[in-house]
Every structure is written in structure tokens, then in C-alpha cells.
Protein backbone atom coordinates (compact mmCIF):
# COMPACT_ATOMS: atom_id res chain seq x y z
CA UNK A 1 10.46 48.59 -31.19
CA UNK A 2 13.50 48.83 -29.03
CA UNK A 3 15.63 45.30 -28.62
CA UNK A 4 14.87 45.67 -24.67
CA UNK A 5 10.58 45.45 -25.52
CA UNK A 6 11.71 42.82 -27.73
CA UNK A 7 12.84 40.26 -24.89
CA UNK A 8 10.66 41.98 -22.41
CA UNK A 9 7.43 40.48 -24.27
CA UNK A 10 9.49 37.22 -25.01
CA UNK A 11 9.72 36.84 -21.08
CA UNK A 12 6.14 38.02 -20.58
CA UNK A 13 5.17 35.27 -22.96
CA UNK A 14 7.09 32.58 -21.48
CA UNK A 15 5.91 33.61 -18.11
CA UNK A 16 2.57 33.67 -19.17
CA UNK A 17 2.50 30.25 -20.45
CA UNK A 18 4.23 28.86 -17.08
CA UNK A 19 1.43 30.23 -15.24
CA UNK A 20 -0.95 28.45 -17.42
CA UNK A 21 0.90 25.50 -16.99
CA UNK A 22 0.32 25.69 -13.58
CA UNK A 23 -3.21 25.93 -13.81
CA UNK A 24 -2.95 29.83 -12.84
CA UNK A 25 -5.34 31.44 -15.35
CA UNK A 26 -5.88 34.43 -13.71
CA UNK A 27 -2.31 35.22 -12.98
CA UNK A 28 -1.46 34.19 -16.61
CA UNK A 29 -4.01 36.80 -18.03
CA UNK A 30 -2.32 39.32 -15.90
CA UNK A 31 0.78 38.99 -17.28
CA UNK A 32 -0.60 38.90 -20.86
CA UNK A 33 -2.49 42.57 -20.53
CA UNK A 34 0.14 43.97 -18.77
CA UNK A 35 2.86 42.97 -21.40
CA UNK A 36 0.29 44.01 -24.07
CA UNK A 37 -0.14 47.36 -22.42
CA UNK A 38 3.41 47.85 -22.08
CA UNK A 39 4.23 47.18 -25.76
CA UNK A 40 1.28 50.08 -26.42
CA UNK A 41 2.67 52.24 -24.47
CA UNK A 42 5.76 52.20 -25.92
CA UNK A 43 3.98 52.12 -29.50
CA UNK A 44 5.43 48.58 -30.21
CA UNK A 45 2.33 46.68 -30.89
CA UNK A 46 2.02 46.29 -34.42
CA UNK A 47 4.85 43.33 -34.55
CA UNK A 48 5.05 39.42 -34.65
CA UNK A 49 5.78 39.38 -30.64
CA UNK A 50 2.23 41.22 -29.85
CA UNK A 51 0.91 38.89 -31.79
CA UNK A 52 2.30 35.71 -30.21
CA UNK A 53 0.99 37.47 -26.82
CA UNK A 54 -2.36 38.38 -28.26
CA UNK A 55 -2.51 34.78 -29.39
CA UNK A 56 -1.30 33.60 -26.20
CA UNK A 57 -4.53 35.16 -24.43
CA UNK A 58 -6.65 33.85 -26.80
CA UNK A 59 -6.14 30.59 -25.99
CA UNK A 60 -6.27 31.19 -22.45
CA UNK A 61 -9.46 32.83 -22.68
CA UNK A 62 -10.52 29.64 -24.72
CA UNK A 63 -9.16 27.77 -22.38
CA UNK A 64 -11.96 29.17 -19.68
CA UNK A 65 -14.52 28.66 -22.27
CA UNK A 66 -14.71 32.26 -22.64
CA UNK A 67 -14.75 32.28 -26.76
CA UNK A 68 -16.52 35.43 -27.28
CA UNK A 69 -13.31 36.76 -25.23
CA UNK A 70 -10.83 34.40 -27.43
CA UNK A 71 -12.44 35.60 -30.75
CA UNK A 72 -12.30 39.34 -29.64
CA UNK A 73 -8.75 38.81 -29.30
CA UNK A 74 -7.94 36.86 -32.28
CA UNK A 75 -9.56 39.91 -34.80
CA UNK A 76 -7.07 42.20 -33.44
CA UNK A 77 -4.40 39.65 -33.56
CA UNK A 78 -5.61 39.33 -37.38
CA UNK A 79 -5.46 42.27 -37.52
CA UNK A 80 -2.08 43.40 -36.86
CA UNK A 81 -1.05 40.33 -39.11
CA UNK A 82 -2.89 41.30 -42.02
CA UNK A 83 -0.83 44.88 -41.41
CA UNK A 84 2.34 43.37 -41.06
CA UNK A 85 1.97 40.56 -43.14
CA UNK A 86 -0.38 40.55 -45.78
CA UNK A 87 -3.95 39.60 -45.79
CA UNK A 88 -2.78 36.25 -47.45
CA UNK A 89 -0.65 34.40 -44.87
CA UNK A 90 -0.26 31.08 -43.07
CA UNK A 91 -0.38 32.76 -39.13
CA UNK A 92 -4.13 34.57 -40.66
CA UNK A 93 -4.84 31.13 -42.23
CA UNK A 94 -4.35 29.28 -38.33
CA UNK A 95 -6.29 31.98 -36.23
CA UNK A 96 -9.31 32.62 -38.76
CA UNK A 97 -9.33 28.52 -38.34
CA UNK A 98 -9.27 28.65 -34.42
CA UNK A 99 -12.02 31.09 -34.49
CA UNK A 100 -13.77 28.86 -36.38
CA UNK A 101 -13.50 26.47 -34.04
CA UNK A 102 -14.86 28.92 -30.93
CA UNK A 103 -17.67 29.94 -33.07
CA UNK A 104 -18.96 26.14 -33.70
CA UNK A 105 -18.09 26.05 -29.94
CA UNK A 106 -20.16 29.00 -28.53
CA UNK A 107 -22.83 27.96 -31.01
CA UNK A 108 -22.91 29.69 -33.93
CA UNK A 109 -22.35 27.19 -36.74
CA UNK A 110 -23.42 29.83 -39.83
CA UNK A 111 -20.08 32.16 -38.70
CA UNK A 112 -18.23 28.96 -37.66
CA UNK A 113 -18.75 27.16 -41.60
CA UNK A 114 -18.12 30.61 -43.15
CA UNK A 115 -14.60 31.25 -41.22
CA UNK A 116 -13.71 27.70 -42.34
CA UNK A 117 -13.89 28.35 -45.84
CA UNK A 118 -11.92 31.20 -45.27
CA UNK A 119 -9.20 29.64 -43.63
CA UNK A 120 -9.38 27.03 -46.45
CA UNK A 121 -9.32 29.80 -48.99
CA UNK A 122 -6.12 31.18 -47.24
CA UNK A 123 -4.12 28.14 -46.45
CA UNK A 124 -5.11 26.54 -50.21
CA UNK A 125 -1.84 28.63 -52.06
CA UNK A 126 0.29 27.26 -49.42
CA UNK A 127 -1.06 23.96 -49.53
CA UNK A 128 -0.27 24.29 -53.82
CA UNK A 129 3.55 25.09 -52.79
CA UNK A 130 4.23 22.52 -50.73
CA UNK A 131 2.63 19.99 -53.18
CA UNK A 132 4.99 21.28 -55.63
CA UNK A 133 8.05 21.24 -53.62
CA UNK A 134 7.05 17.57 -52.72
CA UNK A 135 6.91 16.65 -55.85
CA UNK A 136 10.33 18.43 -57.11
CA UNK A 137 12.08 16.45 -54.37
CA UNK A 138 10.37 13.30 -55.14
CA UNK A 139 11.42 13.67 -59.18
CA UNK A 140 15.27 14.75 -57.78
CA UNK A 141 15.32 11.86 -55.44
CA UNK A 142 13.88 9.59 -58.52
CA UNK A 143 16.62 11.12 -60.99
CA UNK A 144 19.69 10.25 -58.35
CA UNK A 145 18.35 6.71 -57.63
């Protein structure tokens, strides 16, 4: 992806999220799908930027209680992450637990439990790190007291 899609999307993003500030769903979805369509077009959409954006119109799709739309878009935006990244990684880890959340939400509490356990399969290596990097400060802080 050329530098220019690069702060193109960043500016479609930001705009987007004004808009939804504002209370302007409609014009905020506009400005999501045409960003997104733009970065196809140009055969950039496999990248951390169409993911913020994909993520972006997730939530805003959540936000008008439209989760079977939000959940639509946060598979692809799993997707694309699990290309980019990895299958194992903290941005997978976040979404598969926000669509955990719109499943329990639209009602579907089998799906909902089962995306949970997922997330907390993804997220538990990363909780393990952290742990351990707590705990390396804490004995190098103990050692210089």
C-alpha cells in the first residue's frame, strides 16, 4: 500500500469517528465503506489500517444495535488479522471478545459462551507474559532496594 492510502484511511478513520461523535451514524458509515472500498480498489486491504476501519464500523453498527451487522464485520476484520498477524494475537483476542459480547446481546448465549472461551484461550499466553515481566520487575526492584 502506497504512503498516500496510508494517511488517506487514517483521515477516513478520524473523520469517521467525528461523525459519530456527533451523533451522525449514517454519515459516519459512509465514510467507513467508502474508505474501505477505496483501500480495495487499490488492493490495500489486507493491512492494520483496514482493520482499524473495519473495526471502526463494527462498533458503529453495534452502536445501532445492529450486531448481526457488527459481527459480520468483525470475521473479516479477524480475518485479515489472522493473515497478517497470526491466528494467536492480542487485536484477534479483543474482537473474538466483542463478538462475544453482540452474540449474548442479539441472544444467542451458546455462540456468545463459546467465543468467550476463545478469547480466553487467546489472550491466556499474553496474560502468562505479562505475569512474568511483573514479576522480573518486582524481584529487580526488590534486589536494588
Amino acid at each position: 500500500m502506497n504512503s498516500q492510502m496510508k494517511v488517506d484511511l487514517e483521515m477516513f478513520i478520524e473523520d469517521g469517528r467525528k461523525a459519530r461523535e456527533r451523533g451522525d451514524l449514517a454519515n459516519a458509515e459512509q465514510i467507513y465503506a467508502t474508505a474501505f472500498s477505496l483501500a480495495k480498489d487499490a488492493g490495500a486491504f489486507m493491512n492494520q489500517q483496514v482493520c482499524q476501519l473495519l473495526f471502526e464500523l463494527g462498533e458503529l453498527y453495534a452502536e445501532q444495535e445492529d450486531y448481526r451487522a457488527a459481527e459480520t464485520v468483525f470475521r473479516k476484520t479477524i480475518a485479515i488479522l489472522e493473515i497478517i498477524d497470526g491466528v494467536d494475537n492480542l487485536d484477534t483476542a479483543i474482537l473474538v471478545k466483542r463478538m462475544s459480547e453482540l452474540c449474548r446481546l442479539r441472544g444467542n448465549p451458546i455462540e456468545a459462551v463459546r467465543l468467550r472461551h476463545r478469547a480466553e484461550k487467546l489472550l491466556k499466553p499474553t496474560r502468562r507474559r505479562l505475569e512474568r515481566i511483573f514479576s522480573l520487575a518486582a524481584s529487580s526492584a526488590v534486589g536494588e532496594v
